[in-house]
Protein backbone atom coordinates (compact mmCIF):
# COMPACT_ATOMS: atom_id res chain seq x y z
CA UNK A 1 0.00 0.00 0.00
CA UNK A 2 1.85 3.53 -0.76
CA UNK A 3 1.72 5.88 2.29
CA UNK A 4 -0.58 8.95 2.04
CA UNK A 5 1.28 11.86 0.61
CA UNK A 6 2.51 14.64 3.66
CA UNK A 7 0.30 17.60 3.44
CA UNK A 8 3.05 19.93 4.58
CA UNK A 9 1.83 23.79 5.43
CA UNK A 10 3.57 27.02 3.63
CA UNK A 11 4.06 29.14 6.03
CA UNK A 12 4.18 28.11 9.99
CA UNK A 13 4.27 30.14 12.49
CA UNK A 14 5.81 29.25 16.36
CA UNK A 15 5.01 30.84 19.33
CA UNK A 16 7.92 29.91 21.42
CA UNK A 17 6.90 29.64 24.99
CA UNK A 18 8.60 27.35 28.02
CA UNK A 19 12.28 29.11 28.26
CA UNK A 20 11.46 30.49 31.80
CA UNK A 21 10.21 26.91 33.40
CA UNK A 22 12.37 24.91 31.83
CA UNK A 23 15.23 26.73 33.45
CA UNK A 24 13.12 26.93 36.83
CA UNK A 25 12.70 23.01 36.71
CA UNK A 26 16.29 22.54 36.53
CA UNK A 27 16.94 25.09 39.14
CA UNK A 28 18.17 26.93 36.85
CA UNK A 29 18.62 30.77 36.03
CA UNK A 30 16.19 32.31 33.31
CA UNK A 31 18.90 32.84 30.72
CA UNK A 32 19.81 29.36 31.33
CA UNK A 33 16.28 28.77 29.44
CA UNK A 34 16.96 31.18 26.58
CA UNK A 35 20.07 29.77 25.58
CA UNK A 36 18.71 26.91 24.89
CA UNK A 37 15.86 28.23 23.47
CA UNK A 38 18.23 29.78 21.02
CA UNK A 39 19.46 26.07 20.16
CA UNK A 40 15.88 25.02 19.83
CA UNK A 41 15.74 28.03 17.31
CA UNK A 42 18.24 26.30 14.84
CA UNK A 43 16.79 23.34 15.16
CA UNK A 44 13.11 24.35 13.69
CA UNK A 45 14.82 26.64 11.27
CA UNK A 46 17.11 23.33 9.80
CA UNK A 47 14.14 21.10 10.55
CA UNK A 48 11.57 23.65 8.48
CA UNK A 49 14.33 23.66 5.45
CA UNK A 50 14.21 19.74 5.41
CA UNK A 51 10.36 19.73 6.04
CA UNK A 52 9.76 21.55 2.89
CA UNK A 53 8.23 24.49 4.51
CA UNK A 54 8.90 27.99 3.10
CA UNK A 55 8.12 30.43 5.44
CA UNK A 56 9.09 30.18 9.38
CA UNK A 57 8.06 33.23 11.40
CA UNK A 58 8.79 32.79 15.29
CA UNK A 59 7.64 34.79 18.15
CA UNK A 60 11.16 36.03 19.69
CA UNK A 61 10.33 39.01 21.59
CA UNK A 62 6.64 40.84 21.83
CA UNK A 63 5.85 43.91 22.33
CA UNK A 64 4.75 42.92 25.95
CA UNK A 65 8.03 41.47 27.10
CA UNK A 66 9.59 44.93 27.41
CA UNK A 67 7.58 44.76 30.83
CA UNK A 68 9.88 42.44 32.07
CA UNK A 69 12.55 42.71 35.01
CA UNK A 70 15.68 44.81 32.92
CA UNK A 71 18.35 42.42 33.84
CA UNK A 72 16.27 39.77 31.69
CA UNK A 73 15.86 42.07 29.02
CA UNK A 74 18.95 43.01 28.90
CA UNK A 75 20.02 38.89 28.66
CA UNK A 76 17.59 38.88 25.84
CA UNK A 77 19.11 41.58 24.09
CA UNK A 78 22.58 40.42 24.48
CA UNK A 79 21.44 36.58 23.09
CA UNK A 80 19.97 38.63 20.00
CA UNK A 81 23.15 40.14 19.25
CA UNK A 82 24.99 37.29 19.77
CA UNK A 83 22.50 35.37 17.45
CA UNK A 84 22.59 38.09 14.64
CA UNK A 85 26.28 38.17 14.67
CA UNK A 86 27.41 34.19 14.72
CA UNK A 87 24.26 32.64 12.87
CA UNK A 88 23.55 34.73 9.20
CA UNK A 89 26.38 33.37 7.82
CA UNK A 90 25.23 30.09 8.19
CA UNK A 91 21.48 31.14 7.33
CA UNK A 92 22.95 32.73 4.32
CA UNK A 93 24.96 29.24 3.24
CA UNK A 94 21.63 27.46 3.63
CA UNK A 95 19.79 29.83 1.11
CA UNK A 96 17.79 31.50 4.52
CA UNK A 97 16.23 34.71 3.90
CA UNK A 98 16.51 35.95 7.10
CA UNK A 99 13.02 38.80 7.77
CA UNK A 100 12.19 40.61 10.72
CA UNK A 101 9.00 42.11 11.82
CA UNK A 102 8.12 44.75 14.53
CA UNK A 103 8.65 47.86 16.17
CA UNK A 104 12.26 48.44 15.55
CA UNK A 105 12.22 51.73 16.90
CA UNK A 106 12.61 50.30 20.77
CA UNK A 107 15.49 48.25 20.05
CA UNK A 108 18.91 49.28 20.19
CA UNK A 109 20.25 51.39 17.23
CA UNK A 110 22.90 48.44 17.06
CA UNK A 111 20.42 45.45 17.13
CA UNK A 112 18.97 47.63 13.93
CA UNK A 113 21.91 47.54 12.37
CA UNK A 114 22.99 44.12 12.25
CA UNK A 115 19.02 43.63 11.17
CA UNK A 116 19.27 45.29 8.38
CA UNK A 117 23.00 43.77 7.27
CA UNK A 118 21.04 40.71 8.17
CA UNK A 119 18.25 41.23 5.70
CA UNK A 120 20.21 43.16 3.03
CA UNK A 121 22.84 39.78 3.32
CA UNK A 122 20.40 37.48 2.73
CA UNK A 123 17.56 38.95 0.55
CA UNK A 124 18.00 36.86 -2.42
CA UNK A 125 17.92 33.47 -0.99
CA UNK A 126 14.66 31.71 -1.80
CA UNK A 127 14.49 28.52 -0.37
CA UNK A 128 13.49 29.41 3.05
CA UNK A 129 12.22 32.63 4.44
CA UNK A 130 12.74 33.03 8.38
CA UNK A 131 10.87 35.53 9.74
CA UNK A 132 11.24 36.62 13.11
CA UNK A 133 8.77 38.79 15.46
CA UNK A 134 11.41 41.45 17.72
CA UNK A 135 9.03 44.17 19.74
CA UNK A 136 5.83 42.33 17.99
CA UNK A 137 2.40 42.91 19.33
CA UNK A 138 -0.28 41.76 16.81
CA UNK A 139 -2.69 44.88 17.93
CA UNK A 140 -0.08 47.52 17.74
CA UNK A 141 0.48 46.28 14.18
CA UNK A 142 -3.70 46.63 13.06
CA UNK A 143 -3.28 50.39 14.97
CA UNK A 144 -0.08 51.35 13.08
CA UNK A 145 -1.42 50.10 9.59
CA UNK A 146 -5.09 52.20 10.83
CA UNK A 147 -2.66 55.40 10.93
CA UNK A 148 -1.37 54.78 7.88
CA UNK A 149 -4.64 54.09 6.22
CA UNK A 150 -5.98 57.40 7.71
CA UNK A 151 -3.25 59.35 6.75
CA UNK A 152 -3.77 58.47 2.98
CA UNK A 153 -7.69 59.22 3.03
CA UNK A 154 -6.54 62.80 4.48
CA UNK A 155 -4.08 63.15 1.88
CA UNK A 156 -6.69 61.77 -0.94
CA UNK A 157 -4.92 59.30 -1.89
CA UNK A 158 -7.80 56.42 -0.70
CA UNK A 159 -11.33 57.36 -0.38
CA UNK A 160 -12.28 55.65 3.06
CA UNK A 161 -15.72 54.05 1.69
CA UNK A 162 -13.57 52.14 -0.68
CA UNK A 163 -10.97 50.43 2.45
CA UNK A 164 -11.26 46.55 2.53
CA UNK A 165 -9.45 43.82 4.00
CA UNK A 166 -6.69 44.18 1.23
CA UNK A 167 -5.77 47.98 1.89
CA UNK A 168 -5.30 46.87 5.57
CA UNK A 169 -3.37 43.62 4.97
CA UNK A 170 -1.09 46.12 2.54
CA UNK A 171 -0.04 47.91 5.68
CA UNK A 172 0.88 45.14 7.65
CA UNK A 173 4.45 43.76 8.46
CA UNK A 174 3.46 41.08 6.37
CA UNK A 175 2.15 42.78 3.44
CA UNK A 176 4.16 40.26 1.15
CA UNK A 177 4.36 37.31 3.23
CA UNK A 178 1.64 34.45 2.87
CA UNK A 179 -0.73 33.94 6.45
CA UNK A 180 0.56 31.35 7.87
CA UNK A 181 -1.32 28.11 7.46
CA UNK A 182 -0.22 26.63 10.98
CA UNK A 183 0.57 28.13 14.26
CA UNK A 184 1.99 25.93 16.92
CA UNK A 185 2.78 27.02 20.60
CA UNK A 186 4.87 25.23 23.11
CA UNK A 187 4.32 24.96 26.17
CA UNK A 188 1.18 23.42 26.72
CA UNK A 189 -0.51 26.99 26.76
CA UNK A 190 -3.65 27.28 24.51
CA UNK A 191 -3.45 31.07 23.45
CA UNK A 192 -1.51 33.42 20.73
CA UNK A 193 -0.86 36.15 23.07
CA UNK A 194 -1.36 38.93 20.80
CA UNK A 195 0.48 37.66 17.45
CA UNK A 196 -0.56 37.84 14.41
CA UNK A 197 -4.26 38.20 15.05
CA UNK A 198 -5.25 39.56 11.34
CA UNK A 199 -2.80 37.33 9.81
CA UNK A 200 -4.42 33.78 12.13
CA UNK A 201 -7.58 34.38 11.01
CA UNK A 202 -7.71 31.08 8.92
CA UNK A 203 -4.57 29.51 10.19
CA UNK A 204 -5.01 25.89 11.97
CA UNK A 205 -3.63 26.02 15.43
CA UNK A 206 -1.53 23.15 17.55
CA UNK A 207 -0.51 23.25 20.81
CA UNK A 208 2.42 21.27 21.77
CA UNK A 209 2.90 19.75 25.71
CA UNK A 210 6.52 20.64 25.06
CA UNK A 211 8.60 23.25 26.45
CA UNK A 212 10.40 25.48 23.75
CA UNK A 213 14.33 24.46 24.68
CA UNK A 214 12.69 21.03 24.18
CA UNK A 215 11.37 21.15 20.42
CA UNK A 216 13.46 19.22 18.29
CA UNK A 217 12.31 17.71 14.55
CA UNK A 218 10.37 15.32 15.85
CA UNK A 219 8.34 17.68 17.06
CA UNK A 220 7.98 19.71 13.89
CA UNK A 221 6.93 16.61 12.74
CA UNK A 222 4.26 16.14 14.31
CA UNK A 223 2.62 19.41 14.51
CA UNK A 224 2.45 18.85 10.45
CA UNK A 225 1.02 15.42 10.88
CA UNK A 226 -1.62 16.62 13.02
CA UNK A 227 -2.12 19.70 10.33
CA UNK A 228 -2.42 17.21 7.80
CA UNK A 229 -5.62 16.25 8.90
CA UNK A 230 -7.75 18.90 9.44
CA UNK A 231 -10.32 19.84 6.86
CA UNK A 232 -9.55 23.50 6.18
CA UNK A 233 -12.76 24.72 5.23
CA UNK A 234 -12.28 28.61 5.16
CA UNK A 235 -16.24 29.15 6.17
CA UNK A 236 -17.27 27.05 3.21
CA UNK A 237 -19.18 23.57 3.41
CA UNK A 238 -17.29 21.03 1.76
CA UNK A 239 -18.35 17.78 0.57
């Protein structure tokens, strides 16, 4: 009998939650959690490449975590740099596009920089593109593209009884980036904590039992499996 064909999903999505407790289980510190977290990063990013998936976006940093205690921020900030610094050449070698999405304007000037050498490096590759949320909040996005949608009736260049979904979604972060067809959180936690609300609307959701430092292939793996058999309807009746 030949096996059923994979159904394997364009774009997923990963809200990576589980760094904090899986340091505090091993009595560790936090950090302790995020640097292995940053492991679990490459992992999904090699693992989506294999998988045949061609857009990753991960939840690194949202727009909320800047209320956390400064000395973990500030570990954050440093693993980012670190991250940017030792990993795009590699990315780059793989034919990674390397993306990021957010509010770019809290992060340090130098985090911008290597950003954008990041994204100017790797622009051209086409066989994966690795998108990752820094100073995300899904809301904040929807307000930001509002602004920009009211500035452009004011100036006349929309007429506002004319706006649809489209003339939002062009505003977005994501204007040119498919919505993703999966979403998977670690964790065990059943919520998307304010990302990518507009762009979820359709997108089939798994949550994993697993903490983050935790997710290896196999994991991947099975998120897809259990994608590949749900009947994505889209508000239509089928059959």
């Amino acid at each position: 009998m030949t096996a059923e064909p994979r159904v394997v999903p364009k774009h997923v999505a990963i809200i990576m939650d589980g760094n904090g407790r899986w340091a505090k289980s091993r009595g560790l510190p936090r950090v302790a959690g995020h640097k292995r977290g940053a492991d679990a990063v490459r992992r999904a990013v090699k693992s989506a490449g294999e998988l045949g998936v061609r857009y990753l976006t991960l939840f690194g940093f949202s727009s909320e975590n800047w209320k956390r205690p400064l000395d973990e921020i500030t570990d954050l900030m440093a693993l980012l740099r670190n991250y940017l610094r030792s990993e795009i050449a590699e990315l780059h070698k793989q034919g990674v596009r390397v993306r990021v999405i957010g509010d770019r304007a809290r992060l340090a000037p130098d985090i911008v920089t290597l950003i954008e050498q990041a994204e100017r490096t790797t622009e051209a590759n086409t066989k994966l593109d690795f998108i990752i949320a820094l100073s995300y909040g899904a809301r904040a996005e929807i307000a930001r593209a509002a602004r920009a949608l009211a500035h452009a009736a004011k100036a006349g260049e929309i007429d506002p009884e004319t706006i649809g979904e489209a003339d939002i979604a062009k505003y977005l972060y994501t204007s040119d980036i498919p919505d993703p067809d999966l979403l998977v959180r670690t964790s065990g936690e059943m919520r998307i904590s304010n990302f990518l609300l507009w762009q979820a609307a359709y997108t089939e959701f798994v949550f994993l039992d697993v903490l983050w430092p935790d997710f290896d292939r196999a994991h991947f793996e099975a998120a897809i499996a259990e994608f590949g058999k749900r009947d994505r309807r889209y508000g239509a009746i089928v059959g």
